[in-house]
Protein backbone atom coordinates (compact mmCIF):
# COMPACT_ATOMS: atom_id res chain seq x y z
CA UNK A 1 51.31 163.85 246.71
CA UNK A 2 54.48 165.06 245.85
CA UNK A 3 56.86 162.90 243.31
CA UNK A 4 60.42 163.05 242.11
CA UNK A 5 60.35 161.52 238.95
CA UNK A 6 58.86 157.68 239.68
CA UNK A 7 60.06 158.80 243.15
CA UNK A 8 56.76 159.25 245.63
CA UNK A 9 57.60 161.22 248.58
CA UNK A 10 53.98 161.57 250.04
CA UNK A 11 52.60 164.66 251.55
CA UNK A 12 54.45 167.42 252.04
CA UNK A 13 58.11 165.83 252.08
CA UNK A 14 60.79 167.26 254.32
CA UNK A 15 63.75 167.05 252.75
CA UNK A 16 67.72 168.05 254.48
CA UNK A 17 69.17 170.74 252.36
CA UNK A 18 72.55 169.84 250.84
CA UNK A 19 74.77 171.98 253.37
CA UNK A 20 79.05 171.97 252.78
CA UNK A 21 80.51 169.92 255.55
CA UNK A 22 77.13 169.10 257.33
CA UNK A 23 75.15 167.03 255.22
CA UNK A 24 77.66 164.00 255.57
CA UNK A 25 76.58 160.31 256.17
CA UNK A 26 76.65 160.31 259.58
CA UNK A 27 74.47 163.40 259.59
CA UNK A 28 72.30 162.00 256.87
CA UNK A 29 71.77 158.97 258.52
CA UNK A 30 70.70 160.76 261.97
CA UNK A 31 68.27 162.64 260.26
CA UNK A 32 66.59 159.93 258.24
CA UNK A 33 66.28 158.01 261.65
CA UNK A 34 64.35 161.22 262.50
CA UNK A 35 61.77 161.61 259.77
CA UNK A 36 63.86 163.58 256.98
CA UNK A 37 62.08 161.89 253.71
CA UNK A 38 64.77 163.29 251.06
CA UNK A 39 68.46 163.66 252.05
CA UNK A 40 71.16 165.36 249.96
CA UNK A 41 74.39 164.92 249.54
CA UNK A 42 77.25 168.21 250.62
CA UNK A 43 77.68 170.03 247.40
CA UNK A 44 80.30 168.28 244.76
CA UNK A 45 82.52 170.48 242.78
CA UNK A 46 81.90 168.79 239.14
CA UNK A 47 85.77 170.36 238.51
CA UNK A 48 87.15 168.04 241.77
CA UNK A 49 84.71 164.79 240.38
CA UNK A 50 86.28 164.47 237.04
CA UNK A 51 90.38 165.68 238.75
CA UNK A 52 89.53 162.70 240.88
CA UNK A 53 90.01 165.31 243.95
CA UNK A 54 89.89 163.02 246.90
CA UNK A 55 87.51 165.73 248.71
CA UNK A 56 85.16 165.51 246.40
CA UNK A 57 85.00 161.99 245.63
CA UNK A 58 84.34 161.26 249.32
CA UNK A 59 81.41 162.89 248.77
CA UNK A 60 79.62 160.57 246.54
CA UNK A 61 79.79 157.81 249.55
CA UNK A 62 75.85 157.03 249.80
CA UNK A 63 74.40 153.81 251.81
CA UNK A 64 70.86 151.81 251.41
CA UNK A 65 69.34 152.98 254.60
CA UNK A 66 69.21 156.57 252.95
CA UNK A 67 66.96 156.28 250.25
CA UNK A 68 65.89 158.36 248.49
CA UNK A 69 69.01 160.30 248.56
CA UNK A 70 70.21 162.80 246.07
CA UNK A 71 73.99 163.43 245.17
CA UNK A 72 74.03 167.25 245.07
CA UNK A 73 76.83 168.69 242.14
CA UNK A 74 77.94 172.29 240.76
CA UNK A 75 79.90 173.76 238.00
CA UNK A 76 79.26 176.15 235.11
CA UNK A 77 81.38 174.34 232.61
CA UNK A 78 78.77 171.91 230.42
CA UNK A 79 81.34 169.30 229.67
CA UNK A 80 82.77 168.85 233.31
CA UNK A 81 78.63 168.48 234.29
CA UNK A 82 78.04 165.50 231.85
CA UNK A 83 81.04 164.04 232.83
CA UNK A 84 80.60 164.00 236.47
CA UNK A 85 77.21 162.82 235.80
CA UNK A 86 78.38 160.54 234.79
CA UNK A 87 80.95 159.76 237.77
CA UNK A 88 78.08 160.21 239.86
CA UNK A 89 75.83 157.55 237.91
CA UNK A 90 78.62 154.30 238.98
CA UNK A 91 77.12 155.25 242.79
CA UNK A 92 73.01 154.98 242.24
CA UNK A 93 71.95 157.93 243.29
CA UNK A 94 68.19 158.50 243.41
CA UNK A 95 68.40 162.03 242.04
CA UNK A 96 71.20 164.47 240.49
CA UNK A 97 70.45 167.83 242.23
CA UNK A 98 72.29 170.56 239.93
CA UNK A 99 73.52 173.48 242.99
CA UNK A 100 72.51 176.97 241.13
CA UNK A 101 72.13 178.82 244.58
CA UNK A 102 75.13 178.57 246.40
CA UNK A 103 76.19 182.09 247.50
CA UNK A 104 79.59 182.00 248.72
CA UNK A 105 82.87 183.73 246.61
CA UNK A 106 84.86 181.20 245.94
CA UNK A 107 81.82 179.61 244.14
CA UNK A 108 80.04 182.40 242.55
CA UNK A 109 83.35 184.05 241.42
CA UNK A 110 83.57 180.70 238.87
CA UNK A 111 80.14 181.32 237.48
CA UNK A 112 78.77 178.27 239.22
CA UNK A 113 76.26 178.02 242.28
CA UNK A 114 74.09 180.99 242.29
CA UNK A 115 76.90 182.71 240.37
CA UNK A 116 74.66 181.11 237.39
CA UNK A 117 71.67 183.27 238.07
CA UNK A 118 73.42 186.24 236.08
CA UNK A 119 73.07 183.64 232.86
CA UNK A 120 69.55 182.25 232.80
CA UNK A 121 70.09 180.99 229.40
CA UNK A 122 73.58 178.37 230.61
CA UNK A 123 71.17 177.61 233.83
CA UNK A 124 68.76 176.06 231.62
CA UNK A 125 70.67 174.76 228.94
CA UNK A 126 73.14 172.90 231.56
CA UNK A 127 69.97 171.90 232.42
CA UNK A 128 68.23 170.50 229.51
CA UNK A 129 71.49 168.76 228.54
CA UNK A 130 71.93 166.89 232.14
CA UNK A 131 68.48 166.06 232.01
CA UNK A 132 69.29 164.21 228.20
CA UNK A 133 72.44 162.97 229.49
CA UNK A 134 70.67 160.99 232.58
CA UNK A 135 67.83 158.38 233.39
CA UNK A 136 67.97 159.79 236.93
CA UNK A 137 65.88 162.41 237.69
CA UNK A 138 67.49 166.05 237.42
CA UNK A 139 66.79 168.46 239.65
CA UNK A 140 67.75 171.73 240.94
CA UNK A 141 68.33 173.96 243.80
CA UNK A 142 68.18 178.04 243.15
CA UNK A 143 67.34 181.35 244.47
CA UNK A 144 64.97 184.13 244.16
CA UNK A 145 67.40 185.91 241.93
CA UNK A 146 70.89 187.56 241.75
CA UNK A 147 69.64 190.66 243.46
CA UNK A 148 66.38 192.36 244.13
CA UNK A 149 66.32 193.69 240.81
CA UNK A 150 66.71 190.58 238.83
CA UNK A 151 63.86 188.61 240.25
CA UNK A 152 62.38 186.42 237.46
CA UNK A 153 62.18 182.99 239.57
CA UNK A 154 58.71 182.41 238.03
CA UNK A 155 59.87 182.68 234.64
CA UNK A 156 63.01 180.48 235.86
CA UNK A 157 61.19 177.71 236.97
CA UNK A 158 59.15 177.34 234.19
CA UNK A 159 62.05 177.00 231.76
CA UNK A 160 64.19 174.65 233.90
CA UNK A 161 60.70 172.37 234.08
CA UNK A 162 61.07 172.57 230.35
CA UNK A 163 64.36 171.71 230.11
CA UNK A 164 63.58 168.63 232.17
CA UNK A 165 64.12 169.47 235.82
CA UNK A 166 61.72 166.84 237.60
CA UNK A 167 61.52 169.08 240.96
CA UNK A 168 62.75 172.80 242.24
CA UNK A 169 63.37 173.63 245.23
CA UNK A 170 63.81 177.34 245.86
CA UNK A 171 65.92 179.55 248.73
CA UNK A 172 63.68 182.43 250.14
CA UNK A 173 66.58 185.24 249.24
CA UNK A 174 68.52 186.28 246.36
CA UNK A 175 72.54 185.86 245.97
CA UNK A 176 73.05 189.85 247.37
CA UNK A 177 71.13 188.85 250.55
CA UNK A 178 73.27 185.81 251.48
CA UNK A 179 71.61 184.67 254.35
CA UNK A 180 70.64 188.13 255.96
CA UNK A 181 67.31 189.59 256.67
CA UNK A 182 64.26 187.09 256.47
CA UNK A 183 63.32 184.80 254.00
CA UNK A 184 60.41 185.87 251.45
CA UNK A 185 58.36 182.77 250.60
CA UNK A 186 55.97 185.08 248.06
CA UNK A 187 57.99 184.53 244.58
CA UNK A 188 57.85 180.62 245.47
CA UNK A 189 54.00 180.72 245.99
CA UNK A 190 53.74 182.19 242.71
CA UNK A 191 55.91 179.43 240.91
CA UNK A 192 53.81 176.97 242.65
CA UNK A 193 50.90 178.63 241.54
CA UNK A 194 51.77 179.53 237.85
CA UNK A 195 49.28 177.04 235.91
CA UNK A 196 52.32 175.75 233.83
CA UNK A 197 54.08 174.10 236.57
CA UNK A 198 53.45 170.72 237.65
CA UNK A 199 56.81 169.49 239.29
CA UNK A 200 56.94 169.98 243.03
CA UNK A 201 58.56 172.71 244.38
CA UNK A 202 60.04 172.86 247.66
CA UNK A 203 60.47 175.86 249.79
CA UNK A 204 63.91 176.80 251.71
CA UNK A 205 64.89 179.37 253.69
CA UNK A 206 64.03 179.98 257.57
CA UNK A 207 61.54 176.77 258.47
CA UNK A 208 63.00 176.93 261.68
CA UNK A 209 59.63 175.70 263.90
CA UNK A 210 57.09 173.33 263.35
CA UNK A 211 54.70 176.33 262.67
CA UNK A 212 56.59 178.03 259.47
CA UNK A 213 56.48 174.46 258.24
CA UNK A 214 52.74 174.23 258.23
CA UNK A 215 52.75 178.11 256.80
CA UNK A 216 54.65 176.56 254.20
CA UNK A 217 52.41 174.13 253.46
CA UNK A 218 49.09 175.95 254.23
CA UNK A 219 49.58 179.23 253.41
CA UNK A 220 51.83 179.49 250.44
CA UNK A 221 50.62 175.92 249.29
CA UNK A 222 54.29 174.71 248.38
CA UNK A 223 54.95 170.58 248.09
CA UNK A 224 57.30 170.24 250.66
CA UNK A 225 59.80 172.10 253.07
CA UNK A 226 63.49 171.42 252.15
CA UNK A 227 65.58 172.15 255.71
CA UNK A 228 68.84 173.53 256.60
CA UNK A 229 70.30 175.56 259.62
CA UNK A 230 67.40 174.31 261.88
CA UNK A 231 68.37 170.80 261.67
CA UNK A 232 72.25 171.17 262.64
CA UNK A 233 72.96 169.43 265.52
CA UNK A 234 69.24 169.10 265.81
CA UNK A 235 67.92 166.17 263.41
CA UNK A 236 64.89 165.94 265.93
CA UNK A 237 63.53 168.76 263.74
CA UNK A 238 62.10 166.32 261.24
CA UNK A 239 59.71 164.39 263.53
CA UNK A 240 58.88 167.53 265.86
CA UNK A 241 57.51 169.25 262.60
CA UNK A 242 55.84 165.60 261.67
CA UNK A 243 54.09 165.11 264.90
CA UNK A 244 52.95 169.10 264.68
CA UNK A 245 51.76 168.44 261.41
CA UNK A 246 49.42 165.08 262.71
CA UNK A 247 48.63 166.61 266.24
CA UNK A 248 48.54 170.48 266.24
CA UNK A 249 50.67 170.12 269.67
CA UNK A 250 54.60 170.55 269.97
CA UNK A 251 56.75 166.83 270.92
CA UNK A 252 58.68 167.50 274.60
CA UNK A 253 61.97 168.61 273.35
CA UNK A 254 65.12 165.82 273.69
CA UNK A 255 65.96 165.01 277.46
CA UNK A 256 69.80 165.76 278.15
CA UNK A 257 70.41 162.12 277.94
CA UNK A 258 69.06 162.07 274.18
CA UNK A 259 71.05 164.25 273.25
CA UNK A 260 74.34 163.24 274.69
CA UNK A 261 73.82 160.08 273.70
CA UNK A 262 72.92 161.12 269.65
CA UNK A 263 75.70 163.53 269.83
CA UNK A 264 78.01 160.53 270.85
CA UNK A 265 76.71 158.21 268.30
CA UNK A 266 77.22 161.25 265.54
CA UNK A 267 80.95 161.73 266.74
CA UNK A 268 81.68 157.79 266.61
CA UNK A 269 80.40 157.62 262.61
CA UNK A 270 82.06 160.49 261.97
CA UNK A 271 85.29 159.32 262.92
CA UNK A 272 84.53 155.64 261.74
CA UNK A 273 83.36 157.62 258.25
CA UNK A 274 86.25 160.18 258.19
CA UNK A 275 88.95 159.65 260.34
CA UNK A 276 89.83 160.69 264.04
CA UNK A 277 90.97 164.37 263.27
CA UNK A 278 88.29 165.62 260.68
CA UNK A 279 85.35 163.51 262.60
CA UNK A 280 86.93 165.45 265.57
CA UNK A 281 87.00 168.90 263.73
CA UNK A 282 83.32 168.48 261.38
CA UNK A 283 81.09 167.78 264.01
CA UNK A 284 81.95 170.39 266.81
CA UNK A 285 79.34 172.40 264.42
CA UNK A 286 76.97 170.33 265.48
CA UNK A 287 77.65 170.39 269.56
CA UNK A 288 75.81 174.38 270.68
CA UNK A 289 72.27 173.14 269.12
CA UNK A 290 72.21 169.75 270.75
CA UNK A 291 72.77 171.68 274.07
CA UNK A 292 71.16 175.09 273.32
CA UNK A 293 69.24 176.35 276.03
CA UNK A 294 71.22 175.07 278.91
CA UNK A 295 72.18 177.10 281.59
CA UNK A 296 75.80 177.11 282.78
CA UNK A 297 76.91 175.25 279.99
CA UNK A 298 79.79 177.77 278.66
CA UNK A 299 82.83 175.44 280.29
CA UNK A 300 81.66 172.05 278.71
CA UNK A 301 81.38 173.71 275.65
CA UNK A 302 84.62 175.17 275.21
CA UNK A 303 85.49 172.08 275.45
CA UNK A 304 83.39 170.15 272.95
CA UNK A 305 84.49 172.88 270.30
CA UNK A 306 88.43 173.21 270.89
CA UNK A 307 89.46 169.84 272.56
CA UNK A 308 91.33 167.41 269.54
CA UNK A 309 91.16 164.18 272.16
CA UNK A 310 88.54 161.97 271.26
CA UNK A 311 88.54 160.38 274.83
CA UNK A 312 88.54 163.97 276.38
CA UNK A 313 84.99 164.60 274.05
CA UNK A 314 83.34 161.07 275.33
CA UNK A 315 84.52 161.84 279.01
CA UNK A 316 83.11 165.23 278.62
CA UNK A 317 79.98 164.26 277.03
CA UNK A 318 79.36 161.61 279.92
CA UNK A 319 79.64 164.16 282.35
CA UNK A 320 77.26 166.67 280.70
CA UNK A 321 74.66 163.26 280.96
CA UNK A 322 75.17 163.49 284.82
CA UNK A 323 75.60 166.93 285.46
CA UNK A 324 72.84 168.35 283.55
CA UNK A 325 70.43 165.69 284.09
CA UNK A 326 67.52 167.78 285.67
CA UNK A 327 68.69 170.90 283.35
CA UNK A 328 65.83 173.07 282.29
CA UNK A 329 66.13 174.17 278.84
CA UNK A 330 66.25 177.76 278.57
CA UNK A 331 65.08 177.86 274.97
């Protein structure tokens, strides 16, 4: 039985990764509808919080039917983290989830995200004093290491669960890897199984079927699967791995009509949430999964991905209902 804090989450919780410009409420909200037990929130730039940066306090929008959700923040600067803690406190978060894994440049090149990983010791005391400066449960989302070389996520773990971190989830691949190559799930056993540890920790990187979830769970003995890239434009993910998990047998993937009409509802809260032109422009991510697999489908989705008419997307999405009704999936 895995728990965040006072926070039960059952058996092996699945929980949506925080992912930039996916994990949004309308996303969120799909997924929950699907099984997801944890949601986070996009990554928040602690820098844009306290600036008042209108992209980043946008962010912090959470709504009832999500719970438990966790606001997701990153910075390397200790002051700027207490005070968007803060900022984030006035919404009611469930959980503060600290980014230390985020790969990308413009992140790592500020020291934050997994940009941390080269200074263990500011990891842990950012940490400790978050964790002091908070009722809410802290907790935190890393990687295996910097590189190969510096590969001490056991150690890591142990010291952040010191400092106060109330659950870990952990990324399959250092910084250097990216998100190349596949994801080794070995250094996470072995946090899980050091005899010190006793928050949960969550595996991430490549659950992409219902049967690396139960290898997860089974096999490397973690507390629950935290999911990313396999649930864009595919929240069905969640109950599919449920159902595999109760029944050993695989749910009938989404009929055609499913999915056009999810993939409408997800374009009409996006734009509700964030405007015409960005609800327009963020979810066009989302369109090749909830139509992978069909054949001839190249022309319709050119035009799901470049069209900026929101009429044009419905009128095309209606048609893909009637045209590909009897469509085998080529998955």
């Amino acid at each position: 039985m895995a728990k965040i804090g006072d926070i039960d989450l059952g058996d092996f919780p699945l929980l949506l990764a925080p992912m930039e410009d996916v994990s949004d409420p309308p996303f969120r909200a799909l997924c929950k509808e699907q099984g997801a037990d944890v949601v986070y929130t996009e990554f928040i730039s602690s820098e844009g919080l306290i600036r008042d940066a209108a992209k980043s306090v946008i962010k912090l929008d959470i709504y009832e039917k999500e719970r438990p959700v966790g606001i997701q923040i990153f910075g390397a600067n200790l002051d700027s983290m207490l005070r968007s803690v803060e900022i984030v406190e006035q919404t009611n978060p469930d959980i503060i989830d600290i980014n230390f894994g985020c790969p990308v440049k413009k992140v790592v090149s500020k020291g934050a995200g997994a940009g941390i990983l080269k200074d263990i010791d500011l990891m842990v005391s950012l940490t400790e004093a978050m964790a002091k400066h908070t009722k809410l449960p802290i907790t935190v989302k890393t990687r295996l290491g910097w590189d190969h070389d510096s590969i001490k996520i056991v150690e890591v773990a142990e010291r952040l669960q010191d400092a106060g971190c109330k659950a870990i989830s952990i990324h399959g691949r250092t910084r250097a890897q990216m998100y190349k190559g596949e994801a080794d799930w070995r250094p996470i056993a072995e946090v899980k199984n050091n005899p010190r540890m006793h928050i949960p920790v969550f595996g991430n990187g490549d659950v992409n079927t219902p049967e690396r979830a139960v290898e997860m769970r089974d096999r490397y003995g973690l507390d629950g699967a935290m999911i990313g890239r396999a649930s864009i434009g595919y929240p069905w993910f969640f109950k599919e791995v449920k159902h595999f998990f109760k029944t050993g047998e695989h749910l009938p993937s989404p009929t055609i009509a499913e999915r056009v009409d999810v993939a409408k509802r997800h374009l009409e809260m996006s734009v509700d949430w964030k405007g015409e032109k960005l609800g327009i422009l963020e979810t066009r991510r989302h369109y090749t999964n909830y139509f992978r697999g069909i054949p001839n489908f190249k022309p319709y989705r050119k035009i799901l991905v470049t069209t900026e008419d929101l009429n044009e997307l419905y009128h095309t999405l209606d048609e893909i209902k009637v045209e590909f009704a009897e469509a085998e999936f080529m998955v």
